[in-house]
PDB file of N, CA and C in Angstrom:
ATOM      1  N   UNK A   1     -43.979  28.611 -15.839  1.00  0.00           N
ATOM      2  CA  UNK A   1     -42.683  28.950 -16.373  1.00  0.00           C
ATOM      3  C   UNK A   1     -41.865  27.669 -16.618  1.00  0.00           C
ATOM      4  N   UNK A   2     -41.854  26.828 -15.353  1.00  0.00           N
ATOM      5  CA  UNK A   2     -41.074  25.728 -15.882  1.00  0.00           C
ATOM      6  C   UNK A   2     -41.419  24.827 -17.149  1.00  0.00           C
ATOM      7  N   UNK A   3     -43.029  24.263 -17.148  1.00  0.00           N
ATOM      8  CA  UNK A   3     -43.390  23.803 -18.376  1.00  0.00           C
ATOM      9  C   UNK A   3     -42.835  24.654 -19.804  1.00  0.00           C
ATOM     10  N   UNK A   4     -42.772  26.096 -19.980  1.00  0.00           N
ATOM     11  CA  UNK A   4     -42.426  26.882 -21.520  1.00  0.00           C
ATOM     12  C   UNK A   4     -40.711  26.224 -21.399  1.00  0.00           C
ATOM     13  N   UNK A   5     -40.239  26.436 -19.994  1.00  0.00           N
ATOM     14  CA  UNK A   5     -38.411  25.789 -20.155  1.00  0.00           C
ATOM     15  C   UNK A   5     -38.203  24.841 -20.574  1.00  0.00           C
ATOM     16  N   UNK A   6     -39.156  23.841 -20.033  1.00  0.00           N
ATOM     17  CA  UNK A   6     -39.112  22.301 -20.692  1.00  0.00           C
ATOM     18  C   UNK A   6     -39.460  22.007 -22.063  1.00  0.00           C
ATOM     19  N   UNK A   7     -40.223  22.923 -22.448  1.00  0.00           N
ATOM     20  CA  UNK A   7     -40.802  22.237 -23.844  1.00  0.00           C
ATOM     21  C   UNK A   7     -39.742  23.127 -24.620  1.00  0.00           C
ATOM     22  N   UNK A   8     -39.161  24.143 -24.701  1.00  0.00           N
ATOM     23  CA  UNK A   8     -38.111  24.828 -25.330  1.00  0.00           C
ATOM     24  C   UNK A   8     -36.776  24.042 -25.001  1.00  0.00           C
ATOM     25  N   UNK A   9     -36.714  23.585 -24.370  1.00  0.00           N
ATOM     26  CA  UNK A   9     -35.552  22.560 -24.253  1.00  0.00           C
ATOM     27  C   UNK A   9     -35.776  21.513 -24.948  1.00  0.00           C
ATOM     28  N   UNK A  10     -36.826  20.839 -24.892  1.00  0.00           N
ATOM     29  CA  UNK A  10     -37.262  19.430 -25.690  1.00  0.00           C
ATOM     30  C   UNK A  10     -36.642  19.933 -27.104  1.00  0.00           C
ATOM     31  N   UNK A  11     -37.616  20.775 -27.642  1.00  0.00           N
ATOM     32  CA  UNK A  11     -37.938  21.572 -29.108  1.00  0.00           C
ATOM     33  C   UNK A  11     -36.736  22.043 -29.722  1.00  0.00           C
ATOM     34  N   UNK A  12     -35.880  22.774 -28.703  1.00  0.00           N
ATOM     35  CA  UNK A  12     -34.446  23.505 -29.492  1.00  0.00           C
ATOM     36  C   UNK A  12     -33.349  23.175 -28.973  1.00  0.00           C
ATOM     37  N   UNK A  13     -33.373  22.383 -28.136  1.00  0.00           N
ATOM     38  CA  UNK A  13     -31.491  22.103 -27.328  1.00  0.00           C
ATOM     39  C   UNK A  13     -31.605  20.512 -27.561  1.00  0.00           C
ATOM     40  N   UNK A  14     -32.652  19.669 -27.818  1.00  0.00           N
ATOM     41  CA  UNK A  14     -32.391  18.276 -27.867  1.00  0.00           C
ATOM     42  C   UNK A  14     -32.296  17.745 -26.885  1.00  0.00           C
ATOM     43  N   UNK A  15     -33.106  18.251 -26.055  1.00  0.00           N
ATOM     44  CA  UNK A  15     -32.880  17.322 -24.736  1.00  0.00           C
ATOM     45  C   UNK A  15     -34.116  15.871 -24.540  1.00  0.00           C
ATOM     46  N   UNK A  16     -34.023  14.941 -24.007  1.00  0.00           N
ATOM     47  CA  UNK A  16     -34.759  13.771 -24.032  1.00  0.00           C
ATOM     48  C   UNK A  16     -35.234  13.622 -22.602  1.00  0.00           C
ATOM     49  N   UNK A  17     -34.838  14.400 -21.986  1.00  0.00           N
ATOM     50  CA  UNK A  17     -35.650  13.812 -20.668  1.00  0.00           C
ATOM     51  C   UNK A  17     -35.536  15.285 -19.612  1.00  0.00           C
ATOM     52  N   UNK A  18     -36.723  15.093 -18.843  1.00  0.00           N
ATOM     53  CA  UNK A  18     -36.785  16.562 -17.712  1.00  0.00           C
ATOM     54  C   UNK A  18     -35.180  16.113 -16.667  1.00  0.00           C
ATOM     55  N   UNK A  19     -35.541  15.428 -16.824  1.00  0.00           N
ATOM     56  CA  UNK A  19     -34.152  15.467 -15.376  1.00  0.00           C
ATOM     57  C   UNK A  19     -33.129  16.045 -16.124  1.00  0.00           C
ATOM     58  N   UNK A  20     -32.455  16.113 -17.562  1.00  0.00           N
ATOM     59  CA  UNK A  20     -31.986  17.342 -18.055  1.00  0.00           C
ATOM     60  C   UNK A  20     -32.109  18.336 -17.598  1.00  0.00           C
ATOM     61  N   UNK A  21     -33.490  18.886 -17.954  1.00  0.00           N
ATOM     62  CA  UNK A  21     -34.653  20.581 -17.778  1.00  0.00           C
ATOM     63  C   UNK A  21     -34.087  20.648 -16.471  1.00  0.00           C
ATOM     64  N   UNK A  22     -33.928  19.611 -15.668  1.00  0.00           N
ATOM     65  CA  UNK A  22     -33.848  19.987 -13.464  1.00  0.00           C
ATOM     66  C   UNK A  22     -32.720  20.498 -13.564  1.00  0.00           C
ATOM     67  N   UNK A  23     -31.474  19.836 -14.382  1.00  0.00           N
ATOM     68  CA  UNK A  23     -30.103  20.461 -14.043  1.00  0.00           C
ATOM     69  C   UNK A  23     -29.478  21.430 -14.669  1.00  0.00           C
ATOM     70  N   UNK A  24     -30.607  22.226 -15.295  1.00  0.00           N
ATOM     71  CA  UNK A  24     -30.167  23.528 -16.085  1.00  0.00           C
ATOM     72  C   UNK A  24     -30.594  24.942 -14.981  1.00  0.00           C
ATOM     73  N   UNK A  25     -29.306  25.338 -15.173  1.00  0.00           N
ATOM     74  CA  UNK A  25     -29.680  26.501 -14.094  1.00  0.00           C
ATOM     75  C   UNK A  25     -30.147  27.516 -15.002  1.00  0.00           C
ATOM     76  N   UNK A  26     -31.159  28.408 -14.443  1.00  0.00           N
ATOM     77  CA  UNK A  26     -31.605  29.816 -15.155  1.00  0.00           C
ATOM     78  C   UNK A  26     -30.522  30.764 -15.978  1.00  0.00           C
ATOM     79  N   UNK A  27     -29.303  30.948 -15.495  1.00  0.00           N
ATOM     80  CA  UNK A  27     -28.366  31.349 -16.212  1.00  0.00           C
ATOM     81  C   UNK A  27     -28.369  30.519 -17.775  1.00  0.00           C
ATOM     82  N   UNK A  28     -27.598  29.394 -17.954  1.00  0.00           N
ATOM     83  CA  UNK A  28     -27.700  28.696 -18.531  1.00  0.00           C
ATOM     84  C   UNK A  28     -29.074  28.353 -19.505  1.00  0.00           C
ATOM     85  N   UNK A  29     -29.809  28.350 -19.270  1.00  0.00           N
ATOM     86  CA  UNK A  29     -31.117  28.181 -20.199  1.00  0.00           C
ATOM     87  C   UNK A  29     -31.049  29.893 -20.708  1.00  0.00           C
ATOM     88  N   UNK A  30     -30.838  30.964 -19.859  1.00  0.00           N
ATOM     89  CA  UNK A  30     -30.797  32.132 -20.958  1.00  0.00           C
ATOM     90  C   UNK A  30     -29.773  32.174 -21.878  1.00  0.00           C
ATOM     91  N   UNK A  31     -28.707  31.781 -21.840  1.00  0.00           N
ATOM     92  CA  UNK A  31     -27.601  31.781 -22.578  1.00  0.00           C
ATOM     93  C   UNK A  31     -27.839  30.782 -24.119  1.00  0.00           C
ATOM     94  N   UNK A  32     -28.493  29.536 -23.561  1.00  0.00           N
ATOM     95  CA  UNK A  32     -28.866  28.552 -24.508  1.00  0.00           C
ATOM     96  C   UNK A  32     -29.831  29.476 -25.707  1.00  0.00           C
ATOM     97  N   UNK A  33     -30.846  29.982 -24.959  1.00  0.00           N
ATOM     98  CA  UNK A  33     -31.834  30.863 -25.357  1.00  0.00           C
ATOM     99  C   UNK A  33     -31.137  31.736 -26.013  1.00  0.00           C
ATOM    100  N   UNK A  34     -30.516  32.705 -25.733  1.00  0.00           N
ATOM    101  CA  UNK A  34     -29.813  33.926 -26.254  1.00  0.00           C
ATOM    102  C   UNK A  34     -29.196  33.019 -28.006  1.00  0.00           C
ATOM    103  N   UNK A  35     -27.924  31.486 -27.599  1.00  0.00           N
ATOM    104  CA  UNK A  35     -27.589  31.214 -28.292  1.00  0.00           C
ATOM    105  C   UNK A  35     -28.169  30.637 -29.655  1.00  0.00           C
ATOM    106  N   UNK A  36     -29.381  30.655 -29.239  1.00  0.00           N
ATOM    107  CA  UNK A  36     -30.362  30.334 -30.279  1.00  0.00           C
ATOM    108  C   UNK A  36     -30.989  31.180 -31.088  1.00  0.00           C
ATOM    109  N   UNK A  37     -31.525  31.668 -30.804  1.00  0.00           N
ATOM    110  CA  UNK A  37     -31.420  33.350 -31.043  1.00  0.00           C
ATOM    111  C   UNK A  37     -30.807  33.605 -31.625  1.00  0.00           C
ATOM    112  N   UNK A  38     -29.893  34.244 -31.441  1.00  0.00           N
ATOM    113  CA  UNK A  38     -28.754  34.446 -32.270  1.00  0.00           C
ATOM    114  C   UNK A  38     -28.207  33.414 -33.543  1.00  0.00           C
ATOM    115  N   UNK A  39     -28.483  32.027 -33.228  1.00  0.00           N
ATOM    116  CA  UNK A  39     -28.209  30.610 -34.797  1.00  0.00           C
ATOM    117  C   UNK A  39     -29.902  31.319 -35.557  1.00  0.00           C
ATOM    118  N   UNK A  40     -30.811  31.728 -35.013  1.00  0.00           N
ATOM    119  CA  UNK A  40     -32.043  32.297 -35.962  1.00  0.00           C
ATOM    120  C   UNK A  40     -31.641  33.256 -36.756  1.00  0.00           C
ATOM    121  N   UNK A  41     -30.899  34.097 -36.400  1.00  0.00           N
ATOM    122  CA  UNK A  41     -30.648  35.496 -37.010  1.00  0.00           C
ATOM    123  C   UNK A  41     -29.197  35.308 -38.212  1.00  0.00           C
ATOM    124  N   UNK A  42     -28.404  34.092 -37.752  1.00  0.00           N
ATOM    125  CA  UNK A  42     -27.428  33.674 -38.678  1.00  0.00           C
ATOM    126  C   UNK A  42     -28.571  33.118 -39.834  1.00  0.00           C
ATOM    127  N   UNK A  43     -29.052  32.205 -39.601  1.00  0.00           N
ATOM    128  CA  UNK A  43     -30.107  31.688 -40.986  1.00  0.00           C
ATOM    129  C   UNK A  43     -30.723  32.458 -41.583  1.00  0.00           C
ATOM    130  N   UNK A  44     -31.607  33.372 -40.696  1.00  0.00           N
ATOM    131  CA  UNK A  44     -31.678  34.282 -41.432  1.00  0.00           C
ATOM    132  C   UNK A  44     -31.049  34.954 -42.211  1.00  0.00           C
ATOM    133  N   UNK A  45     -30.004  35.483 -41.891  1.00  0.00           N
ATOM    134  CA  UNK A  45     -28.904  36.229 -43.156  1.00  0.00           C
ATOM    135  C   UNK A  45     -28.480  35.524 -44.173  1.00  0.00           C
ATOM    136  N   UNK A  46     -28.204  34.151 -44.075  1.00  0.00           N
ATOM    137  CA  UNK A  46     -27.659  33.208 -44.735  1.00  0.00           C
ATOM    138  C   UNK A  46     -28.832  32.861 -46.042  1.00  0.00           C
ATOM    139  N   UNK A  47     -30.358  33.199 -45.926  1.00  0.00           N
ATOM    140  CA  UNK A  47     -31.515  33.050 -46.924  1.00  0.00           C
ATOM    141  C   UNK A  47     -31.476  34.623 -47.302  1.00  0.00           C
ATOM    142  N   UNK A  48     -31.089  35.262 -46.822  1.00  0.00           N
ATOM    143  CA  UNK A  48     -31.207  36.416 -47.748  1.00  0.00           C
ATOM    144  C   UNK A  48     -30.122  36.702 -48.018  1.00  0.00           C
ATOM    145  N   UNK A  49     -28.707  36.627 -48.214  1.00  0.00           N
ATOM    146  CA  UNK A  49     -27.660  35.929 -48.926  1.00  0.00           C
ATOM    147  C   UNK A  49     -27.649  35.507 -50.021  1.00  0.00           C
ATOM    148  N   UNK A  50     -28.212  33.890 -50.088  1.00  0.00           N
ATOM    149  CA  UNK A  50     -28.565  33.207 -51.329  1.00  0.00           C
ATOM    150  C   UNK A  50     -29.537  33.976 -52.259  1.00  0.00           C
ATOM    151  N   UNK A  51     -30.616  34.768 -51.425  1.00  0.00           N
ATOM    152  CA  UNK A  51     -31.610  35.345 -52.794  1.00  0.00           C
ATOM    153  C   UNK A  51     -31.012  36.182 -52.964  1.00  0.00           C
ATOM    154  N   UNK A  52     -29.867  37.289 -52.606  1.00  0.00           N
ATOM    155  CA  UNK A  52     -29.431  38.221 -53.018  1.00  0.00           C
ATOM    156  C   UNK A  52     -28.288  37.514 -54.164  1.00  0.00           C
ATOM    157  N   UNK A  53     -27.489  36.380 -53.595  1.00  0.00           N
ATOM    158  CA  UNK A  53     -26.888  36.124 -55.040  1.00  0.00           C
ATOM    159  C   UNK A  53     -27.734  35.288 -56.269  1.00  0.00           C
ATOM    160  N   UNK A  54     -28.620  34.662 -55.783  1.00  0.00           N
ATOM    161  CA  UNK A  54     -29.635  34.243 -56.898  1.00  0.00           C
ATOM    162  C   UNK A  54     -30.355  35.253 -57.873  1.00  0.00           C
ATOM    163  N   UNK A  55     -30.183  36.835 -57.486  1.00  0.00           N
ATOM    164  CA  UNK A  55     -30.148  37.788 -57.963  1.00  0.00           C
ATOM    165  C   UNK A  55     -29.054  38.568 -59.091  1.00  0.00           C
ATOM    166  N   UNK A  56     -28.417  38.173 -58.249  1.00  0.00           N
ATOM    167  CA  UNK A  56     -26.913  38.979 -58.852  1.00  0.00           C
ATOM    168  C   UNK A  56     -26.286  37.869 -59.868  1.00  0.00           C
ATOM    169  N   UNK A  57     -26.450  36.292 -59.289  1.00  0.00           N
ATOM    170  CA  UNK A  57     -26.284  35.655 -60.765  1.00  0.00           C
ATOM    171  C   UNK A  57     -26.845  35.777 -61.832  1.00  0.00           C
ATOM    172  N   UNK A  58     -27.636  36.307 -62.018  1.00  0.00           N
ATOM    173  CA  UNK A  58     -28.617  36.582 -62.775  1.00  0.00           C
ATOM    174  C   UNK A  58     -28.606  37.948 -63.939  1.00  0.00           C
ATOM    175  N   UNK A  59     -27.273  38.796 -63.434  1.00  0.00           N
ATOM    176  CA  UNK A  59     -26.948  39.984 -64.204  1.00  0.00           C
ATOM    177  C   UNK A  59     -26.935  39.777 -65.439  1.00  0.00           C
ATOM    178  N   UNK A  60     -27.542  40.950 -65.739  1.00  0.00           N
ATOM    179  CA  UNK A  60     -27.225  40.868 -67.557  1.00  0.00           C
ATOM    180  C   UNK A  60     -26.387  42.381 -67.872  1.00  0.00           C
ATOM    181  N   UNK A  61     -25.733  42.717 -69.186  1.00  0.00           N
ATOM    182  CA  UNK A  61     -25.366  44.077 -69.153  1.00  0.00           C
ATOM    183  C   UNK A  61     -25.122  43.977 -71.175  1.00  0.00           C
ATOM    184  N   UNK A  62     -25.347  45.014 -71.748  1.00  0.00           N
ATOM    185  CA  UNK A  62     -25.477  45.236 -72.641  1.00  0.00           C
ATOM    186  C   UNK A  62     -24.680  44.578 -73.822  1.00  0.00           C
ATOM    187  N   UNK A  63     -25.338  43.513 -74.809  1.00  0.00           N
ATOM    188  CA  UNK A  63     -24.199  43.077 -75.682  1.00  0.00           C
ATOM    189  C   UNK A  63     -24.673  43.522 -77.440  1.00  0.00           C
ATOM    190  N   UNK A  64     -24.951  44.889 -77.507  1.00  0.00           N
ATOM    191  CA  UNK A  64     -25.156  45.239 -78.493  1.00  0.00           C
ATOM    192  C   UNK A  64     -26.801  46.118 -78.896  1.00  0.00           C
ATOM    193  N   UNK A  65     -27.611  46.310 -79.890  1.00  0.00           N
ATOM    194  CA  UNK A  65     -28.705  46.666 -79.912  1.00  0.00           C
ATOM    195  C   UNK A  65     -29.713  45.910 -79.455  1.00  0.00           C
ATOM    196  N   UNK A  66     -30.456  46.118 -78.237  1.00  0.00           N
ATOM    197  CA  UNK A  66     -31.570  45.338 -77.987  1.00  0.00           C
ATOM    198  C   UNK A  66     -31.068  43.999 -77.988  1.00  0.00           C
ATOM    199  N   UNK A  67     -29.708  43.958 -76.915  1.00  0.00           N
ATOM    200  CA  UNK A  67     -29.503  42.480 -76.681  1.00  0.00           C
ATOM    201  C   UNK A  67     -29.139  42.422 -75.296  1.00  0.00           C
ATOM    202  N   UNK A  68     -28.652  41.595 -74.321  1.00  0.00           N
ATOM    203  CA  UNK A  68     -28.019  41.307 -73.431  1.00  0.00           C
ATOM    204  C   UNK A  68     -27.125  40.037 -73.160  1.00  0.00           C
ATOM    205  N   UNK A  69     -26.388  40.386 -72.458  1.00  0.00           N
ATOM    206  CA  UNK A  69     -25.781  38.378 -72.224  1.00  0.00           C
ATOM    207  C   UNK A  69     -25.212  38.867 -70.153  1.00  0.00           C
ATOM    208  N   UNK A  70     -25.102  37.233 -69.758  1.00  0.00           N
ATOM    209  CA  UNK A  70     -24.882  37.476 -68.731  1.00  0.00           C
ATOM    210  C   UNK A  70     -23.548  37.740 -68.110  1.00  0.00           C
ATOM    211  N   UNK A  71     -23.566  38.994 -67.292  1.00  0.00           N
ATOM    212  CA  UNK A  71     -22.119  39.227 -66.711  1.00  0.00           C
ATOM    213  C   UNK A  71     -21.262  38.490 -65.767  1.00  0.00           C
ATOM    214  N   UNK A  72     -21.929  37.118 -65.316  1.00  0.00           N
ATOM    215  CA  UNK A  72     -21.072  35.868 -64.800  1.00  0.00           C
ATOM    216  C   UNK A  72     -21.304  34.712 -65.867  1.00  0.00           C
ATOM    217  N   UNK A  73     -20.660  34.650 -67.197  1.00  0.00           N
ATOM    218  CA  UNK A  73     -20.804  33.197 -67.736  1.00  0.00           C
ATOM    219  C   UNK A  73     -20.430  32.084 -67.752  1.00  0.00           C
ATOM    220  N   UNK A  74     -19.452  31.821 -66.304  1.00  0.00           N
ATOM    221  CA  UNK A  74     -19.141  30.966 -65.948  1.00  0.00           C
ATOM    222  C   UNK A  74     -19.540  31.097 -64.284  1.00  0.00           C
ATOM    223  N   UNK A  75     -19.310  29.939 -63.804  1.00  0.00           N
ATOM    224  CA  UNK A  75     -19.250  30.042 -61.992  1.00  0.00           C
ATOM    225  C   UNK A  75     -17.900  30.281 -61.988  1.00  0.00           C
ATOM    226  N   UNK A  76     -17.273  30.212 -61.867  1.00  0.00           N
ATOM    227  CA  UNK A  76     -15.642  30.867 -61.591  1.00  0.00           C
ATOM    228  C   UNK A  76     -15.357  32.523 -61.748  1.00  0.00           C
ATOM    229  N   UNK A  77     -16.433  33.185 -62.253  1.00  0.00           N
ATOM    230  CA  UNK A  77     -16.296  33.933 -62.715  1.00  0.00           C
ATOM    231  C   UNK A  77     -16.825  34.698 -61.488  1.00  0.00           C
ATOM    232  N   UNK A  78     -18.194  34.034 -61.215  1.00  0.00           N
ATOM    233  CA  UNK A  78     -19.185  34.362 -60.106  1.00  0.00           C
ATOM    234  C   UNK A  78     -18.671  34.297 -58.371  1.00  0.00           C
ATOM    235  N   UNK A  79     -17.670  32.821 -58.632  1.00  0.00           N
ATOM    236  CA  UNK A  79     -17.038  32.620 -57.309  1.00  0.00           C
ATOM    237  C   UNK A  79     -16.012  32.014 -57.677  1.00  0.00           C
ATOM    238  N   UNK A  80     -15.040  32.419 -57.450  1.00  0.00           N
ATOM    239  CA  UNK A  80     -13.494  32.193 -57.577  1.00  0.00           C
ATOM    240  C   UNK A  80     -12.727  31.407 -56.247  1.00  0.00           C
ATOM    241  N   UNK A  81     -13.659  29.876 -56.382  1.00  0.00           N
ATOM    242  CA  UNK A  81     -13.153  29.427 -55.244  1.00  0.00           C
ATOM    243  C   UNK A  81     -11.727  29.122 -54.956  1.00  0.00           C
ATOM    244  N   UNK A  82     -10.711  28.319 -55.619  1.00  0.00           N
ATOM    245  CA  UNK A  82      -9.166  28.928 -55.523  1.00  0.00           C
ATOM    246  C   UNK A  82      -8.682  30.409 -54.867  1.00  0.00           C
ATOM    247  N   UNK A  83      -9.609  31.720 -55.275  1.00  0.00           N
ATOM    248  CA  UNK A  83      -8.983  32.654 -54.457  1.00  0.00           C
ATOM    249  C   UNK A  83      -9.672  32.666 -53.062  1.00  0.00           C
ATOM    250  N   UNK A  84     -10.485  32.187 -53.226  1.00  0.00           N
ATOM    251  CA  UNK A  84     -10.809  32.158 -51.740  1.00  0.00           C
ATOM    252  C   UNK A  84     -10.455  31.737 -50.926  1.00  0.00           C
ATOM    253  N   UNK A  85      -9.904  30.555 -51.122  1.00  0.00           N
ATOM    254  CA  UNK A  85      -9.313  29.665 -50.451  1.00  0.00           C
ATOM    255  C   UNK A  85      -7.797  30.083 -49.905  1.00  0.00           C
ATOM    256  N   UNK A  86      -7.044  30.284 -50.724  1.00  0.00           N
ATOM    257  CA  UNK A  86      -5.806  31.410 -50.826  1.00  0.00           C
ATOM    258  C   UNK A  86      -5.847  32.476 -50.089  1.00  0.00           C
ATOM    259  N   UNK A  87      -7.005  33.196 -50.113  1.00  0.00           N
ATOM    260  CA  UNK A  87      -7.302  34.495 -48.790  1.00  0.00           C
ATOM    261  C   UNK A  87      -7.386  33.666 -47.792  1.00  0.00           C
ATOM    262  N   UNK A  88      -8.096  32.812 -47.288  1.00  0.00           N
ATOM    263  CA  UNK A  88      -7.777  32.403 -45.887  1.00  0.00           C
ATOM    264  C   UNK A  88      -7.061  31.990 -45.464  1.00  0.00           C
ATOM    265  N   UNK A  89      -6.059  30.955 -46.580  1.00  0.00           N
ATOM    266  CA  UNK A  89      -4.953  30.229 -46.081  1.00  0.00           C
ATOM    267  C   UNK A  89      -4.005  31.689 -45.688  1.00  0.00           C
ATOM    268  N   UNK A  90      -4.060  33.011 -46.070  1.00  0.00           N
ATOM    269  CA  UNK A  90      -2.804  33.970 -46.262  1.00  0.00           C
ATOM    270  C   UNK A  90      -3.193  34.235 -44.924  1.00  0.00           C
ATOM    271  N   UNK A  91      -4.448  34.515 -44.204  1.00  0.00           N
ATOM    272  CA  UNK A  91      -4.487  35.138 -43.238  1.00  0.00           C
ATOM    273  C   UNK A  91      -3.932  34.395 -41.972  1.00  0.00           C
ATOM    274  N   UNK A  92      -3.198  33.061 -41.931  1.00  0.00           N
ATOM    275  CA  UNK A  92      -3.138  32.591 -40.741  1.00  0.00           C
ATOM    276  C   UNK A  92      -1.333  32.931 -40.582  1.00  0.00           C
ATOM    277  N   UNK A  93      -1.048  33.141 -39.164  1.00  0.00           N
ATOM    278  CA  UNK A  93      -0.244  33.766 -38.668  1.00  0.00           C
ATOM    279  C   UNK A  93       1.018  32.993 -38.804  1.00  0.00           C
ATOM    280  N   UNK A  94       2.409  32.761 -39.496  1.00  0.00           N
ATOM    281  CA  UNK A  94       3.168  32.165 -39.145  1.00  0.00           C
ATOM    282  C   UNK A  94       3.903  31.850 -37.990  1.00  0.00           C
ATOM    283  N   UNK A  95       3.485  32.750 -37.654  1.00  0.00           N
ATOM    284  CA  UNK A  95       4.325  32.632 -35.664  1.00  0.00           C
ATOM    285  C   UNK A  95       2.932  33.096 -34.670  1.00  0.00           C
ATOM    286  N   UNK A  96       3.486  31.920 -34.288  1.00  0.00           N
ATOM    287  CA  UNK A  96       2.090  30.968 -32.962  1.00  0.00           C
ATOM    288  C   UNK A  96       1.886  32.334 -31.915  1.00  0.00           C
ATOM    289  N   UNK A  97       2.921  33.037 -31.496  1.00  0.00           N
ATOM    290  CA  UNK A  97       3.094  34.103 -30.749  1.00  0.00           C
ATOM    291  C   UNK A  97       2.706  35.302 -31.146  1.00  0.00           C
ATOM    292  N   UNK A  98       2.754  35.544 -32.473  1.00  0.00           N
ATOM    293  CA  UNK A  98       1.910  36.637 -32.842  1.00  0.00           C
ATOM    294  C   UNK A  98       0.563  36.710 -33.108  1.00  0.00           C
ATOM    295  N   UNK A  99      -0.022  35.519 -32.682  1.00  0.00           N
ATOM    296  CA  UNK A  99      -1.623  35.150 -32.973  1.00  0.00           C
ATOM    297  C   UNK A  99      -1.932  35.478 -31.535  1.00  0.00           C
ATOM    298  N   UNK A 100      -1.106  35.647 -30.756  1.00  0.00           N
ATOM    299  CA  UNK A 100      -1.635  35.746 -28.800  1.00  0.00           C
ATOM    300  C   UNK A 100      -0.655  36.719 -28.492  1.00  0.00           C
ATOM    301  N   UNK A 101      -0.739  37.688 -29.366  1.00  0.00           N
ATOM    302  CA  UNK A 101       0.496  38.979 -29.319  1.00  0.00           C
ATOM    303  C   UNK A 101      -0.996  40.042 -27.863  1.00  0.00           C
ATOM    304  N   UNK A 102      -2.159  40.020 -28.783  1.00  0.00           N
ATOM    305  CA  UNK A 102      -3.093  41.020 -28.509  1.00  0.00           C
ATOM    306  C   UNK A 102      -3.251  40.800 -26.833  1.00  0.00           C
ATOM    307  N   UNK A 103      -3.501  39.162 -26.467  1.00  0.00           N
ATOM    308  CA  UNK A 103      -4.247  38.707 -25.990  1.00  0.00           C
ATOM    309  C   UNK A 103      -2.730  39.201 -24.154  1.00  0.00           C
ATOM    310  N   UNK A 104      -1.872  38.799 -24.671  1.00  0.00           N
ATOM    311  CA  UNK A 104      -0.499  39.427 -23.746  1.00  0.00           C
ATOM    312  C   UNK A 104      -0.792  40.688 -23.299  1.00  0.00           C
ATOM    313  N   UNK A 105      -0.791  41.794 -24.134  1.00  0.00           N
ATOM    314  CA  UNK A 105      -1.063  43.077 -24.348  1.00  0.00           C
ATOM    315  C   UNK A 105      -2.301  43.049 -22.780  1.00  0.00           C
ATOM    316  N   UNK A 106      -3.301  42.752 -23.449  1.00  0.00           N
ATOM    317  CA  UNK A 106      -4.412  42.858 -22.424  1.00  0.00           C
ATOM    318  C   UNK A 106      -4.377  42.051 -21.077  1.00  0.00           C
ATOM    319  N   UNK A 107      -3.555  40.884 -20.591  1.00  0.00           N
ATOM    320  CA  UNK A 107      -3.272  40.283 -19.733  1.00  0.00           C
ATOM    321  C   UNK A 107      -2.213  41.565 -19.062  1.00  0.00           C
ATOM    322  N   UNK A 108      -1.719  42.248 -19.706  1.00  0.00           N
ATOM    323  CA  UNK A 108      -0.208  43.029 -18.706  1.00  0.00           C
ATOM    324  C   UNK A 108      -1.322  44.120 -18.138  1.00  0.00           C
ATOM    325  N   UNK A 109      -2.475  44.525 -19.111  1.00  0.00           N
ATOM    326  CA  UNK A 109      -2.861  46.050 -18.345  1.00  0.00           C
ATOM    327  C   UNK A 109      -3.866  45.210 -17.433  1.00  0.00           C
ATOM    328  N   UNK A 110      -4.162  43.875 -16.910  1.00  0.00           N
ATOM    329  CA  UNK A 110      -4.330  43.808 -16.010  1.00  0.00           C
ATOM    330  C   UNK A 110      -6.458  43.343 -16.438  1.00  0.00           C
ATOM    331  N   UNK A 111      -6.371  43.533 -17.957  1.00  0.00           N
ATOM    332  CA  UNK A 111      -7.884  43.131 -18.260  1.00  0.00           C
ATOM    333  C   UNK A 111      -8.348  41.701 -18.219  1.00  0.00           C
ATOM    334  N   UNK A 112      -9.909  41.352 -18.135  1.00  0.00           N
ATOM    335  CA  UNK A 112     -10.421  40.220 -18.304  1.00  0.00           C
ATOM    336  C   UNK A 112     -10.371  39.551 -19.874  1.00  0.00           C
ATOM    337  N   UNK A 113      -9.932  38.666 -19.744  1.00  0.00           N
ATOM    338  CA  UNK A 113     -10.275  37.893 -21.115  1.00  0.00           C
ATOM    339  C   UNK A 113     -11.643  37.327 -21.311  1.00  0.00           C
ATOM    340  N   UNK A 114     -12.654  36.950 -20.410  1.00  0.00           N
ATOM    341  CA  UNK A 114     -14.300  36.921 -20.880  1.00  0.00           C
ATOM    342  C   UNK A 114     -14.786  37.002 -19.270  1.00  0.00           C
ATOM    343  N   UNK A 115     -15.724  37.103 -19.325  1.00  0.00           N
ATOM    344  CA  UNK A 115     -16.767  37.275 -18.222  1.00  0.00           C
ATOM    345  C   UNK A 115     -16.788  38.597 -17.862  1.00  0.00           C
TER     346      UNK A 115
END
């Protein structure tokens, strides 16, 4: 068991030396583990993402008899980075206190904030 910890540590956390591997407690190496795991399953989505829009750039829709043209003919059209940018900037909270409005709420009834 310890050798698969060590070489999964070498391989996916970047570690350079066992005396690292010694000071990782079992908690901790599952969590690392879990957290990795979980960065696999982000990449994953993130490649089938791109082929799904490498797809969808790709639309065509009817421009007459036995013709087509494409329904993004520009990239702006496809991704409207200005509005995007604009949606996130809108979502941030002007008052510092209403961003830790929730977090109050759950401190009064007496709940955990993690663990």
């Amino acid at each position: 068991m310890y050798h698969e910890i060590a070489v999964n540590c070498f391989r996916y956390f970047g570690f350079k030396r066992l005396s690292e591997v010694d000071q990782l407690t079992i908690p901790e190496y599952e969590l690392l583990i879990e957290a990795h795991n979980l960065h696999m399953v982000d990449e994953e989505y993130r490649r089938h993402e791109q082929a799904f829009l490498n797809y969808q750039v790709q639309a065509q829709k009817p421009a007459g008899r036995n013709k087509t043209r494409p329904v993004y003919n520009t990239f702006n059209k496809f991704f409207d980075y200005e509005k995007a940018i604009a949606s996130v900037k809108k979502k941030k909270p002007d008052n510092p206190q209403e961003r830790f409005k929730g977090i109050g709420r759950l401190l009064r009834k007496g709940g955990k904030i993690h663990g």
